[in-house]
Protein backbone atom coordinates (compact mmCIF):
# COMPACT_ATOMS: atom_id res chain seq x y z
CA UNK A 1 -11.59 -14.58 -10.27
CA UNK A 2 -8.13 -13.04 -10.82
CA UNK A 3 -9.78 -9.55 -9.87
CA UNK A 4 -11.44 -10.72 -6.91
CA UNK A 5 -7.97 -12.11 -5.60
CA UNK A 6 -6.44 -8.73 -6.03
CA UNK A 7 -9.32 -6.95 -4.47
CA UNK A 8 -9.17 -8.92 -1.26
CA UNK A 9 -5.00 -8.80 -1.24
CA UNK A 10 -5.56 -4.72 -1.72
CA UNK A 11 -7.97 -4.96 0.81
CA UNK A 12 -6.25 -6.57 3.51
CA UNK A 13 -3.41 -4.35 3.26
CA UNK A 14 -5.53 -1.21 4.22
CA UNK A 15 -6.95 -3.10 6.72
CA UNK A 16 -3.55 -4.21 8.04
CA UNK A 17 -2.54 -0.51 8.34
CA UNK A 18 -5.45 -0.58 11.37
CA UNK A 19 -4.20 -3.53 12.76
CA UNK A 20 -0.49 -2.73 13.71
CA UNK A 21 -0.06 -2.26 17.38
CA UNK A 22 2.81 0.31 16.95
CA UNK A 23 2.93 3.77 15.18
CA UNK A 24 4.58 6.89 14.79
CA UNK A 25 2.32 10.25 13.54
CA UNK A 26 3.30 13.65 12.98
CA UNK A 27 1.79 16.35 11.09
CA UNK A 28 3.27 17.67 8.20
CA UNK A 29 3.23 21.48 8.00
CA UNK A 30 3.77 21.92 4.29
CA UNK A 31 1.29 19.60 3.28
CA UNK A 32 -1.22 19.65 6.21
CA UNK A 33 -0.91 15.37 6.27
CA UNK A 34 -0.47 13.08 8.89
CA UNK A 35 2.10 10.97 8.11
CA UNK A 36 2.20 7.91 9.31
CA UNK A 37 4.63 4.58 10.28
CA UNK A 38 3.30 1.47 11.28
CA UNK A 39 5.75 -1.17 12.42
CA UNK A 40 5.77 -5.06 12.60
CA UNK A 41 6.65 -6.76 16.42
CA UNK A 42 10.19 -7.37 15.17
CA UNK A 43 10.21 -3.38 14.70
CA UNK A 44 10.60 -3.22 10.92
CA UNK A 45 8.32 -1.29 9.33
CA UNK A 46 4.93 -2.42 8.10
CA UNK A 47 3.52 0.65 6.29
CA UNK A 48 4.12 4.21 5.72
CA UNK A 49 2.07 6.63 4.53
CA UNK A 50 -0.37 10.01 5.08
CA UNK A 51 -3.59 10.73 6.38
CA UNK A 52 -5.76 13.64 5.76
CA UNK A 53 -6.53 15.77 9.10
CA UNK A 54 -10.24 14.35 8.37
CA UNK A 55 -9.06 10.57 9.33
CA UNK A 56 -9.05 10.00 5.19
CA UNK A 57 -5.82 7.91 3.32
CA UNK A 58 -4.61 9.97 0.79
CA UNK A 59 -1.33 9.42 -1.43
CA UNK A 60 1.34 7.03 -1.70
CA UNK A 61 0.95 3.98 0.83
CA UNK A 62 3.69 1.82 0.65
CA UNK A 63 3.60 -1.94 2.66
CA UNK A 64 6.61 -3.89 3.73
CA UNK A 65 7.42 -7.86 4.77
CA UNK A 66 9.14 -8.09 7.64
CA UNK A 67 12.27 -8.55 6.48
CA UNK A 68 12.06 -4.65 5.25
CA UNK A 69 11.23 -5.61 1.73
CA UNK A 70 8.38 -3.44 -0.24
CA UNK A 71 5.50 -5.72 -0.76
CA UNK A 72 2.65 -3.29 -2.28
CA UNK A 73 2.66 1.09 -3.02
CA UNK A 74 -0.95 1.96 -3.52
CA UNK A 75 -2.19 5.36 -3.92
CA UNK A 76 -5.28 6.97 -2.45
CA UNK A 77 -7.11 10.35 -3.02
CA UNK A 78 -9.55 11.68 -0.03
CA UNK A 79 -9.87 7.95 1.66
CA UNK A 80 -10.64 6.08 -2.41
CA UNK A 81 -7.98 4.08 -4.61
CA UNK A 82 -6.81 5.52 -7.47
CA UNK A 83 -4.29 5.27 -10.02
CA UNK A 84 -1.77 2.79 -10.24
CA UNK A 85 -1.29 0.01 -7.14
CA UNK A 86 1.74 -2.36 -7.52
CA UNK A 87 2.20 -5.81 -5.89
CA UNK A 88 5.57 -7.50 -5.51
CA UNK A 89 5.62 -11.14 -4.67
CA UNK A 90 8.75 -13.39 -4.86
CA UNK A 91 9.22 -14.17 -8.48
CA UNK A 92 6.13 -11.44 -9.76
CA UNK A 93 4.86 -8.13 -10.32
CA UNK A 94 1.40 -7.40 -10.46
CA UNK A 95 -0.26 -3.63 -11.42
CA UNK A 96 -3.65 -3.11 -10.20
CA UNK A 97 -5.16 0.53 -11.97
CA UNK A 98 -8.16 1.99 -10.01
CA UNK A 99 -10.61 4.45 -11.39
CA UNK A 100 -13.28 5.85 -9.64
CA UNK A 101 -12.52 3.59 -6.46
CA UNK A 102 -12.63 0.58 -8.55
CA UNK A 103 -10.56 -2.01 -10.22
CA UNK A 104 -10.44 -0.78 -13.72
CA UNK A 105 -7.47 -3.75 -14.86
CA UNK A 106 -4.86 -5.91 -13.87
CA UNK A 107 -2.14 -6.93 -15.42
CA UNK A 108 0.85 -10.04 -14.13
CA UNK A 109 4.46 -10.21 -14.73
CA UNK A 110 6.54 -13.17 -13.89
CA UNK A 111 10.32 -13.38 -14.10
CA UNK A 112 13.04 -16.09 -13.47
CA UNK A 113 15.06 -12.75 -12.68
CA UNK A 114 14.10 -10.24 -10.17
CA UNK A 115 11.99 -8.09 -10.98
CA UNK A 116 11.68 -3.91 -10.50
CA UNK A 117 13.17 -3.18 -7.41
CA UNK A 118 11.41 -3.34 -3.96
């Protein structure tokens, strides 16, 4: 159940990143990525990351709350999750590892304190 809940949070971030109504894109010479800002109505930034020239997500996607605050960083390789995916909520910190485009584990932290930085 726990796995399904983080599948459907990682999924509605990446479909989020479709949904913003404002963006900034600009190709990046070195790399040959689009990189990418979406932005929330109050003009904060929603999510920031890179496309591949073929429309595919690829690397580090990180997704912020409107106050400016990281909420998720998940990393992509030619348009499929991989590696590690973290999600910060107010008083937790849960790591989501993806192999092969799928959720290979989870694991949950919860802290009184706050926990690694946003």
């Amino acid at each position: 159940m726990k796995t399904k809940i983080i599948f459907v949070f990682a999924l509605l971030v990446t479909v989020m990143s479709f949904a913003q109504d404002k963006r900034e894109l600009k190709l990046n010479n070195d790399t040959q990525l689009i990189d990418v800002t979406y932005y929330h109505a109050n003009g904060e930034v929603s999510q920031t990351g890179t496309y591949t020239q073929e429309g595919k997500l690829q690397g580090e996607w990180n997704s912020f709350d409107l106050k400016g605050q990281r909420t998720a960083t998940a990393n992509y390789k030619d348009g499929k999750k991989v590696g590690k995916w973290f999600f910060w909520g107010e008083n937790s910190l849960r790591e989501v590892n993806y192999s092969n485009n799928a959720i290979a584990s989870v694991s949950e932290w919860s802290s009184k304190s706050q926990l690694a930085s946003h």
